[in-house]
Protein backbone atom coordinates (compact mmCIF):
# COMPACT_ATOMS: atom_id res chain seq x y z
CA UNK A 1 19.38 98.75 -56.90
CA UNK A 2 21.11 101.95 -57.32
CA UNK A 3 18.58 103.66 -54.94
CA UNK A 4 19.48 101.41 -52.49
CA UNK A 5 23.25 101.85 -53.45
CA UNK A 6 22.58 105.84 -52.37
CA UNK A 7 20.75 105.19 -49.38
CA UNK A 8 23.89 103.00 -48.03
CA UNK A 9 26.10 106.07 -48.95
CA UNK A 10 24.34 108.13 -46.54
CA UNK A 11 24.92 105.62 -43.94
CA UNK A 12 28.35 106.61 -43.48
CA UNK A 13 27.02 110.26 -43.00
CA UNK A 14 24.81 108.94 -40.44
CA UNK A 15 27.73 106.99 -38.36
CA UNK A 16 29.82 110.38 -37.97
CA UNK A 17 26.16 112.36 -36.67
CA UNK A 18 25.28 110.39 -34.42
CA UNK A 19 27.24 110.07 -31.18
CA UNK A 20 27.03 106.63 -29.77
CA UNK A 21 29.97 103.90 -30.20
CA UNK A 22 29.74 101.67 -33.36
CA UNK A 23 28.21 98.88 -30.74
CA UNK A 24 25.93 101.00 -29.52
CA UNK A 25 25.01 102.15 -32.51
CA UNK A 26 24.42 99.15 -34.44
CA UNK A 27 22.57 97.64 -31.41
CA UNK A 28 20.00 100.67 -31.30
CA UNK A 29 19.92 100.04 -35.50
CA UNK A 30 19.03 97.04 -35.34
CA UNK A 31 16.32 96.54 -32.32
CA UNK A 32 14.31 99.46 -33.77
CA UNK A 33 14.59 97.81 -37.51
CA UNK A 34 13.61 94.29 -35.74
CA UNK A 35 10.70 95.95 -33.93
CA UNK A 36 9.37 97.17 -36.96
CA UNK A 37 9.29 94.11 -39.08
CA UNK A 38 7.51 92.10 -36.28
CA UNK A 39 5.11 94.93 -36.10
CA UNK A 40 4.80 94.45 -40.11
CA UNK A 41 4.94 90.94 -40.57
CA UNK A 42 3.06 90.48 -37.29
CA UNK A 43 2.38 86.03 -37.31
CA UNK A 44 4.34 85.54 -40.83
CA UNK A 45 7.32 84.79 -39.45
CA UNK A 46 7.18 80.67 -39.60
CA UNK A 47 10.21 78.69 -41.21
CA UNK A 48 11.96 75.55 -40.88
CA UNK A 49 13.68 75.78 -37.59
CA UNK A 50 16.60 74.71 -39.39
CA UNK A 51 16.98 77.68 -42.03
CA UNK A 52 15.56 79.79 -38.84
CA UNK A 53 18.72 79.35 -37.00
CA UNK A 54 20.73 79.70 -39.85
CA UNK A 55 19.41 83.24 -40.70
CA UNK A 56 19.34 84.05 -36.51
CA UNK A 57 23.37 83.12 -36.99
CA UNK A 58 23.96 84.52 -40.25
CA UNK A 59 22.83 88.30 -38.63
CA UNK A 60 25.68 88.11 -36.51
CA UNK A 61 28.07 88.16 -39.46
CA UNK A 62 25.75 91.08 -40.54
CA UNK A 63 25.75 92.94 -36.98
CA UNK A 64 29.26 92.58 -37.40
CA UNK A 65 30.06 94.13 -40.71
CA UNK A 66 27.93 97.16 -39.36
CA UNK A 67 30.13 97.15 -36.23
CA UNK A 68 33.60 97.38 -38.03
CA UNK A 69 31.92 100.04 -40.81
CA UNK A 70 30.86 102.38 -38.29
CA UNK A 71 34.48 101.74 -36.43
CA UNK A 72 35.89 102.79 -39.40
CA UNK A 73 33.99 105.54 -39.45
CA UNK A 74 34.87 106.74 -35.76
CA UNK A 75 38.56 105.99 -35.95
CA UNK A 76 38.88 107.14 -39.38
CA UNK A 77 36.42 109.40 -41.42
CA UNK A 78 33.73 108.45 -43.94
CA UNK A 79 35.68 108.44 -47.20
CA UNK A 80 38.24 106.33 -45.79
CA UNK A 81 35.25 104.00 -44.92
CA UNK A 82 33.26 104.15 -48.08
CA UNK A 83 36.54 103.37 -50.30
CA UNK A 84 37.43 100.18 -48.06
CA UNK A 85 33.78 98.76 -48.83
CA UNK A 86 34.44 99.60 -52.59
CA UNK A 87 36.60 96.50 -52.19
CA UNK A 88 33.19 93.95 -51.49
CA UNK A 89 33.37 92.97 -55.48
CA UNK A 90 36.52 91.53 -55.29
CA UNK A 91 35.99 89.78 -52.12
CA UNK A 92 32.32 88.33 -53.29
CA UNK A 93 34.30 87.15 -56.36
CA UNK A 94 37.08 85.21 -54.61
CA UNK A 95 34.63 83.78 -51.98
CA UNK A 96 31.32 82.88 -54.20
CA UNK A 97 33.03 79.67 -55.47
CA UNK A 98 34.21 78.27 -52.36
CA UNK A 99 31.05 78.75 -50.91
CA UNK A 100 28.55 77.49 -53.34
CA UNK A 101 29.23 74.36 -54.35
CA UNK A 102 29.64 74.44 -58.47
CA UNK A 103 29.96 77.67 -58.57
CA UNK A 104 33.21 78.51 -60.53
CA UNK A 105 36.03 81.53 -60.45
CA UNK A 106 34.80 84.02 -63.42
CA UNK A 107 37.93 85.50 -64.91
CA UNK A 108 35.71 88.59 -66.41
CA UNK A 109 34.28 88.79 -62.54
CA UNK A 110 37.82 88.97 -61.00
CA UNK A 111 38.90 90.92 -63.43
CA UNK A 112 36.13 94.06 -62.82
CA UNK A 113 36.85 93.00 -58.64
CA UNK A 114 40.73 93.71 -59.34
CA UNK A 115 39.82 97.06 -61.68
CA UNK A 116 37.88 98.07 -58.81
CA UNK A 117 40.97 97.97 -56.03
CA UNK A 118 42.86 99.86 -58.48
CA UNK A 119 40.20 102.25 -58.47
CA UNK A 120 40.30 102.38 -54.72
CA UNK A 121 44.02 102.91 -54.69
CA UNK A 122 43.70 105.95 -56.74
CA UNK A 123 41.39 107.39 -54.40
CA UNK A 124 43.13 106.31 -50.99
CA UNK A 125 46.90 107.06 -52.44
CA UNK A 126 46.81 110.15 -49.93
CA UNK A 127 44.93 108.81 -47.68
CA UNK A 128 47.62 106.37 -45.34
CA UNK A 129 47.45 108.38 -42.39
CA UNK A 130 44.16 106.80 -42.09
CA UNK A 131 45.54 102.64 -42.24
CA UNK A 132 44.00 101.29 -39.45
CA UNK A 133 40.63 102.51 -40.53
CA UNK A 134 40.85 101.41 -44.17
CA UNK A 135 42.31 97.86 -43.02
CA UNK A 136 38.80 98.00 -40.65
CA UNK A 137 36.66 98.85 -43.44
CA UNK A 138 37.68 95.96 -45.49
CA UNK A 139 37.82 93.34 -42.90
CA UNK A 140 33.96 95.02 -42.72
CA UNK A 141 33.46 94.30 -46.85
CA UNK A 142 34.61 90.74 -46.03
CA UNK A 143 31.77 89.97 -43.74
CA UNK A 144 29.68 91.57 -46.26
CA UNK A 145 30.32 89.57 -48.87
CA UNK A 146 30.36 86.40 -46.66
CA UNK A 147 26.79 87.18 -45.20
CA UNK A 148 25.74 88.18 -49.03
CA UNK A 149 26.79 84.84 -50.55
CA UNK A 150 24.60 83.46 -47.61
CA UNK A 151 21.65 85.54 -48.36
CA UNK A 152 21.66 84.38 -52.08
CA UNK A 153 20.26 81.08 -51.02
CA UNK A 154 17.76 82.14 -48.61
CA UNK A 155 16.59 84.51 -51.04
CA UNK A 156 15.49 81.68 -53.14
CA UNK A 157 12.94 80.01 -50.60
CA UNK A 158 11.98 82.60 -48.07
CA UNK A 159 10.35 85.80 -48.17
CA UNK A 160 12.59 88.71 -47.88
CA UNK A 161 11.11 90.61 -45.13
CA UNK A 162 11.51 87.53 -43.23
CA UNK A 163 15.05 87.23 -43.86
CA UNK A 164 15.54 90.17 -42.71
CA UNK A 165 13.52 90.10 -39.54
CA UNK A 166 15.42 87.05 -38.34
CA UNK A 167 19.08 88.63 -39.34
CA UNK A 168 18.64 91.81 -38.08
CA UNK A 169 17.02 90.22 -34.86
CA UNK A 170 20.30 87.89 -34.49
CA UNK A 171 22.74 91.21 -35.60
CA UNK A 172 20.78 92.73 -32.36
CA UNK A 173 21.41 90.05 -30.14
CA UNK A 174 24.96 89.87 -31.48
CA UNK A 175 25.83 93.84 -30.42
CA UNK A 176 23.94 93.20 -26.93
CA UNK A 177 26.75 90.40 -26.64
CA UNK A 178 29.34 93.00 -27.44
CA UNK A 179 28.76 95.35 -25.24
CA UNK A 180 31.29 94.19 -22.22
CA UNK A 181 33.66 94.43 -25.25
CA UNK A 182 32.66 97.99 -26.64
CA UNK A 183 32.44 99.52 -23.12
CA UNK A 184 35.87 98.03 -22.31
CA UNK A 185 38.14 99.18 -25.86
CA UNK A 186 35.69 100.70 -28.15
CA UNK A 187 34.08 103.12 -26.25
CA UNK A 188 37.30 106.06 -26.07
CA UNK A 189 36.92 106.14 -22.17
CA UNK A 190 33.36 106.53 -22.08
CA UNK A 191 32.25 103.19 -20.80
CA UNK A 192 29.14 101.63 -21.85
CA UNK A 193 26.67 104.72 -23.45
CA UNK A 194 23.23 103.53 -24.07
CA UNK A 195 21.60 106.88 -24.05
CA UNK A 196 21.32 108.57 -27.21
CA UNK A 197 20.78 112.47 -27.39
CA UNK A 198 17.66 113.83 -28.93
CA UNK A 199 19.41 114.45 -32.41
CA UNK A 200 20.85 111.06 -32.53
CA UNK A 201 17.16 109.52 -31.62
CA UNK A 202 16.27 111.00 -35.15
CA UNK A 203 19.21 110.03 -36.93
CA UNK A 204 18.57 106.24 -35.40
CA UNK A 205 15.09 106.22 -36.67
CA UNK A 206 16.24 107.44 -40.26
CA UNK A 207 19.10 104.50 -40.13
CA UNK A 208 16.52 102.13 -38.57
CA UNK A 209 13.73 102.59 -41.21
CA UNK A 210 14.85 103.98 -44.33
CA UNK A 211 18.46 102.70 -44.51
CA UNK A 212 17.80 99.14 -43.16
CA UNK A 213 13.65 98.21 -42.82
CA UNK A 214 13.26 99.40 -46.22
CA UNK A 215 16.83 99.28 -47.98
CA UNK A 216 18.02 96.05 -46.18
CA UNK A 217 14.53 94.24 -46.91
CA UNK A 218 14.58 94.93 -50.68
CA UNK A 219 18.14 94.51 -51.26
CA UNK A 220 17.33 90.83 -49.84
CA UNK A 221 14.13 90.59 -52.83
CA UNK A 222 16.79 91.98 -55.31
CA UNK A 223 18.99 88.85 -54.60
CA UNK A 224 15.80 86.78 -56.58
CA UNK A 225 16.72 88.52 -59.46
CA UNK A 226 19.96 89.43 -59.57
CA UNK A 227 23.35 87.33 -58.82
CA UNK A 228 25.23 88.08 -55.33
CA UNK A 229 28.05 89.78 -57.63
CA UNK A 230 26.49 91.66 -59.71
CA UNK A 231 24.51 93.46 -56.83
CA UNK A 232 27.90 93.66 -54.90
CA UNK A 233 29.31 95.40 -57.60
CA UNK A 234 26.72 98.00 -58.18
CA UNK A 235 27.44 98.50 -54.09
CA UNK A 236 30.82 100.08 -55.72
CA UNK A 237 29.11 103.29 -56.39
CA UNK A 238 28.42 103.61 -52.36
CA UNK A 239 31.58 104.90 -51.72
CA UNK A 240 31.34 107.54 -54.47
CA UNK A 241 27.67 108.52 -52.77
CA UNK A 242 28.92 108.21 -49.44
CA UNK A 243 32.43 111.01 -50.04
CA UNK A 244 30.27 113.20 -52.15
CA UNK A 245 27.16 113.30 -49.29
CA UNK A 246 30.06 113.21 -46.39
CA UNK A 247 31.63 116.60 -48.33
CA UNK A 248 28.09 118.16 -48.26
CA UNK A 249 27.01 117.29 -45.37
CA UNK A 250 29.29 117.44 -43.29
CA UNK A 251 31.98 119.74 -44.87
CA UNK A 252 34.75 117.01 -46.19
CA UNK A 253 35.52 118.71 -49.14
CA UNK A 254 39.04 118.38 -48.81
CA UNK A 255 39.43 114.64 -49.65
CA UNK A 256 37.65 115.64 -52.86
CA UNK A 257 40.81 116.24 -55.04
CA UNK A 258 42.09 115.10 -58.39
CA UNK A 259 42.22 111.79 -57.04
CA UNK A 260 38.74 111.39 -55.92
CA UNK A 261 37.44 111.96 -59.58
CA UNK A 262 39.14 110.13 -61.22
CA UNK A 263 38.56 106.92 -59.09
CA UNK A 264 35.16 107.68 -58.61
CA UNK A 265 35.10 107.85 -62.67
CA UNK A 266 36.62 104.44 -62.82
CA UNK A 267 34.45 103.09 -60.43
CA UNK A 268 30.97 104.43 -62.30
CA UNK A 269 32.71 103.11 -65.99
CA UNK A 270 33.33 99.66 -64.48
CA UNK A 271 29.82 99.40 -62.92
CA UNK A 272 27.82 100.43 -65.84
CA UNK A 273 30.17 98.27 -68.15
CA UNK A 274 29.78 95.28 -66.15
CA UNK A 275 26.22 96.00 -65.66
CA UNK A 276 26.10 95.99 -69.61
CA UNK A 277 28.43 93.11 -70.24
CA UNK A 278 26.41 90.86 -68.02
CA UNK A 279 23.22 91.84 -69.35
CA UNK A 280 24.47 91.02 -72.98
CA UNK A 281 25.44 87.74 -71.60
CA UNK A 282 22.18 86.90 -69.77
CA UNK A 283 20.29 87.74 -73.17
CA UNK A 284 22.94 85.58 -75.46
CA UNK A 285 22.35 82.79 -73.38
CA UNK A 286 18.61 82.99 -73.36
C-alpha cells in the first residue's frame, strides 16, 4: 500500500513536467492506461451490464478528481496540491456512512480525519497565496473519496483489473467530453492542445503504466483486504512523498521549512498509529 502511496506522490511531479492542460492530460492518461488493460485482459472483460455501467459512470467521478489534481497543480504548485489531498481521510470518514447503508460514523476514524487537517494546516499556514489551488485540490480529495467508497463494493465481486479497465475507459470518455470546456477556460489562451512534445510522450507513458495500469489496478485488489478508510488514510503520506520528490525534482525546496516537518511528522505518527490501532482491533475482534 505504501508503494503505491509513493508512486501517487510522484504524480504530482509528473503534472508540473509535462506540458499539456489538466484535460488534456488526464485524457492522454487515461486512453493509454485503457489501451493497455484491453491489450492485457484481452476477452475477460464480461460483467453484468448493470455493475458495467455503474463502473463506466463511476470513472467519470475518477477522470474528474484527476482533472481538478492536476488543475491544482497548474494554477498552484505541487505541495499546495499534495497537502489538499492529505484531506481524503476526513472526507472518506464523513461520507462512508451515508453511503453504505449500516455503515456507522467512527469517532476514533473522525478523530485521526480531523488530526490530519490540523496536520495540513501546519503545513499550508504560509501557503494562502496559493487559495484557489488548495480549495481545487480538496474539491479533487472529495471525488476521491466518493469514487473510493464506490470501489469498495465492486472490489468485492469483480476482478480488479476489470474495474479498472471499465473506470479508466469511462474517466477517458469523460475528459474527451471536456475538452470544449478545457480549450475554452482551462487551457491559459492556448486553445485545445492535443499534441504532446517528445518529453511529455515519456512522462505520459510513465503516468499511464506505472502510476495508473499498475498502481490504480492494485490499489483496486487492496480494497479486498483492506477497508476504504484505512487505505485512504495511508494515502496521507502522498503529500509528504509528493513535496519531498517535487523539492528534488524539480527544485521546490523552499516550501520545505519548519512547517513542512513538522506536519509531515504528524501526518507519518497518525498513519502508523492508526495503522496499529486498527490492526489491534481487527485481531481483538477475531
Amino acid at each position: 500500500m505504501h508503494f503505491l502511496v509513493f508512486l501517487w506522490g510522484f504524480t504530482g511531479v509528473l503534472g508540473e513536467l509535462i506540458d499539456l492542460p489538466s484535460v488534456e492530460l488526464v485524457f492522454y492518461r487515461c486512453l493509454l492506461a485503457s489501451v493497455t488493460l484491453s491489450v492485457i485482459l484481452r476477452h475477460k472483460l464480461r460483467v453484468p451490464i448493470g455493475r458495467a455501467v455503474a463502473m463506466f459512470a463511476t470513472g467519470g467521478i475518477i477522470g474528474l478528481h484527476w482533472v481538478l489534481f492536476f488543475l491544482a497543480v497548474k494554477i498552484a504548485n505541487v505541495s499546495v496540491c499534495m497537502v489538499g489531498a492529505a484531506t481524503i481521510s476526513l472526507w472518506t470518514a464523513l461520507l462512508e456512512p451515508v453511503m453504505v447503508p449500516g455503515r456507522v460514523l467512527k469517532r476514533m476514524d473522525l478523530a485521526f480525519g480531523a488530526l490530519v487537517i490540523a496536520a495540513v494546516a501546519i503545513i499550508f499556514q504560509s501557503e494562502m497565496q496559493y487559495a484557489v489551488g488548495f480549495l481545487v485540490a480538496i474539491a479533487a480529495a472529495i471525488a476521491a473519496a466518493v469514487f473510493s467508497i464506490i470501489n469498495g463494493a465492486f472490489a468485492k465481486h469483480t476482478p480488479h483489473r476489470v474495474i479498472a479497465w471499465y473506470e479508466l475507459t469511462g474517466a477517458c470518455v469523460f475528459c474527451a467530453l471536456c475538452l470544449p470546456i478545457s480549450a475554452r477556460w482551462l487551457s491559459e489562451g492556448r486553445g485545445l492542445d492535443l499534441v504532446p512534445g517528445p518529453m511529455d510522450w515519456v512522462w505520459l507513458v510513465v503516468l499511464a503504466e506505472v502510476c495508473t495500469v499498475y498502481a490504480y489496478s492494485e490499489y483496486v485488489s487492496l480494497l479486498k483486504r483492506l477497508s476504504v478508510f484505512t487505505t485512504n488514510f495511508a494515502n496521507n503520506l502522498e503529500p509528504v512523498y509528493g513535496i519531498i520528490l517535487g523539492g528534488l525534482i524539480l527544485g521546490d525546496y523552499h516550501h520545505l521549512g519548519a512547517g513542512f516537518y513538522l506536519g509531515a511528522a504528524l501526518i507519518a505518527v497518525l498513519v502508523l498509529a492508526h495503522t496499529r490501532m486498527s490492526r489491534r482491533k481487527r485481531l481483538t475482534i477475531g
